[in-house]
Protein backbone atom coordinates (compact mmCIF):
# COMPACT_ATOMS: atom_id res chain seq x y z
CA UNK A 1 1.46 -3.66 -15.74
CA UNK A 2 1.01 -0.27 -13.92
CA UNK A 3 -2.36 -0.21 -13.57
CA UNK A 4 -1.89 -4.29 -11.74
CA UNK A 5 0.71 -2.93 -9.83
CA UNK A 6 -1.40 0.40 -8.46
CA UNK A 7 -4.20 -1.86 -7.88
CA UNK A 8 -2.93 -4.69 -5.77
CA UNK A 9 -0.50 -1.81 -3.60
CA UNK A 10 -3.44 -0.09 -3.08
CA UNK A 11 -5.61 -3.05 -1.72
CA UNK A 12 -1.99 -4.31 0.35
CA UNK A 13 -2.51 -0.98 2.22
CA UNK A 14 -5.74 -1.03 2.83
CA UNK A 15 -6.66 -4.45 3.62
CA UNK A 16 -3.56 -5.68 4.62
CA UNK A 17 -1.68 -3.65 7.50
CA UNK A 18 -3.18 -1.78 10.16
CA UNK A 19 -1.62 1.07 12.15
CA UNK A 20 0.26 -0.75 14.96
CA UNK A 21 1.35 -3.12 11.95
CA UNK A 22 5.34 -2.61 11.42
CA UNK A 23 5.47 -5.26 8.74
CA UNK A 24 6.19 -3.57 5.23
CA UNK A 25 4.33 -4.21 1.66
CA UNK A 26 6.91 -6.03 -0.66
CA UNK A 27 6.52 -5.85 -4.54
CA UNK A 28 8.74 -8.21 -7.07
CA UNK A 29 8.76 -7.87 -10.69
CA UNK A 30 10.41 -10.64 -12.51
CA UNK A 31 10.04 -11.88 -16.20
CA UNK A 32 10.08 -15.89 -16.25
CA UNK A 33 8.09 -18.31 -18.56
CA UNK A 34 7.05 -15.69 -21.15
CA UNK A 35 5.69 -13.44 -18.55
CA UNK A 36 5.97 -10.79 -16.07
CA UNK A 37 5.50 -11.59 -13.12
CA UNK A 38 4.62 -9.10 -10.17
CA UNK A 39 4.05 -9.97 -6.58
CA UNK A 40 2.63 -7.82 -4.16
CA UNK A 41 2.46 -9.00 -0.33
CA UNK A 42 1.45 -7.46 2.86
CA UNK A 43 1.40 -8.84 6.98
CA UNK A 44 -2.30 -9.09 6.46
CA UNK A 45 -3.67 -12.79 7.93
CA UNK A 46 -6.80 -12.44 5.36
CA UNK A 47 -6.89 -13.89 1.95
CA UNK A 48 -8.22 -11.35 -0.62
CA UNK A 49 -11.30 -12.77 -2.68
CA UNK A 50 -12.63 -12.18 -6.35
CA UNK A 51 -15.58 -10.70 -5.30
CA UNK A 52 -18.23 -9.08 -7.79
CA UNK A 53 -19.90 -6.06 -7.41
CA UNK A 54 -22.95 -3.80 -7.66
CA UNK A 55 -22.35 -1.29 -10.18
CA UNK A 56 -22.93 1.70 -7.98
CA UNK A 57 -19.91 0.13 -5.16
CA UNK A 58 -17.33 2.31 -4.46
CA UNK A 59 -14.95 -0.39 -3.78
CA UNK A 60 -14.23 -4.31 -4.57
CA UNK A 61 -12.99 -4.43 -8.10
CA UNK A 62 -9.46 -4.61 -7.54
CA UNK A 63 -9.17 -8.27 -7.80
CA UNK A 64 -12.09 -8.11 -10.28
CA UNK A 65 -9.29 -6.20 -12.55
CA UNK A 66 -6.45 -8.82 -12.23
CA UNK A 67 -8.58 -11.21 -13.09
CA UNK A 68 -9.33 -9.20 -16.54
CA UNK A 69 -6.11 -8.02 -17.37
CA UNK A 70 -3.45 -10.75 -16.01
CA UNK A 71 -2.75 -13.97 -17.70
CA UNK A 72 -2.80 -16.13 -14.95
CA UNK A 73 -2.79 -14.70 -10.76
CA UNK A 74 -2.97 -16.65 -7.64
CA UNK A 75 -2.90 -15.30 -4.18
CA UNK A 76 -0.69 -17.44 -1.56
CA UNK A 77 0.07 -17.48 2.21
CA UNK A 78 3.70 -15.93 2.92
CA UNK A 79 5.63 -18.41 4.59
CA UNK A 80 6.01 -16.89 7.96
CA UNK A 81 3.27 -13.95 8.07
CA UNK A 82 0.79 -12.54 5.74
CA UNK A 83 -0.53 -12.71 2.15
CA UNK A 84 0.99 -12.40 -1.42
CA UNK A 85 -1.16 -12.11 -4.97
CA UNK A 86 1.03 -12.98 -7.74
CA UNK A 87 0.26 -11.94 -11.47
CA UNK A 88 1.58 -12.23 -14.74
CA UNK A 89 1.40 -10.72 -18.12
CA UNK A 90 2.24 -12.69 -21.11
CA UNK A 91 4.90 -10.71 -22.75
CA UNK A 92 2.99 -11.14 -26.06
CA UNK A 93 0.33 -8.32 -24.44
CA UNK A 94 2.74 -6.13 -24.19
CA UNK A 95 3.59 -6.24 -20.44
C-alpha cells in the first residue's frame, strides 16, 4: 500500500495542481469488499493515462505500477473540480 500511496501523491503534485492552484490533494483509505481502498485526488482538469514507456524514461510509470500491484483501480472525475484514481488491494495480498 505505501509504495501506491507514494506513487499516485507524487503524480497528484505534479500533474495535478499548479502554483496559483489553492485546491488541496485529498487521500482516503478505507477497507470495504475485501479490500483497501485508497483514493488520491487533486484540482487537476486532466485525466491521468496508463501510458507505457521506453526503458531509458525518466518518468511515466506511475500508473504503469497501479496497474501491477492493485487489484482493481479506476480514475474518476471529482464531482465539482478535478481528478481522483482509486485503488484497492485485496486484503488476501497483504494490503
Amino acid at each position: 500500500m505505501g509504495l501506491l500511496t507514494s506513487e499516485l501523491v507524487i503524480n497528484a503534485i505534479r500533474h495535478g495542481t499548479c502554483r496559483e492552484d489553492e485546491g488541496l490533494i485529498e487521500l482516503v483509505l478505507w477497507p470495504a469488499d475485501g479490500h483497501y481502498w485508497l483514493a488520491v485526488s487533486d484540482p487537476g482538469a486532466d485525466k491521468p493515462l496508463l501510458t507505457h514507456p521506453d526503458a531509458d524514461a525518466e518518468n511515466g510509470r506511475c500508473l504503469l505500477l497501479v496497474d501491477r500491484l492493485a487489484t482493481a483501480w479506476t480514475v474518476r472525475p471529482r464531482p465539482v473540480r478535478g481528478t481522483s484514481v482509486v485503488a484497492g488491494l485485496s486484503f488476501r495480498q497483504g494490503g
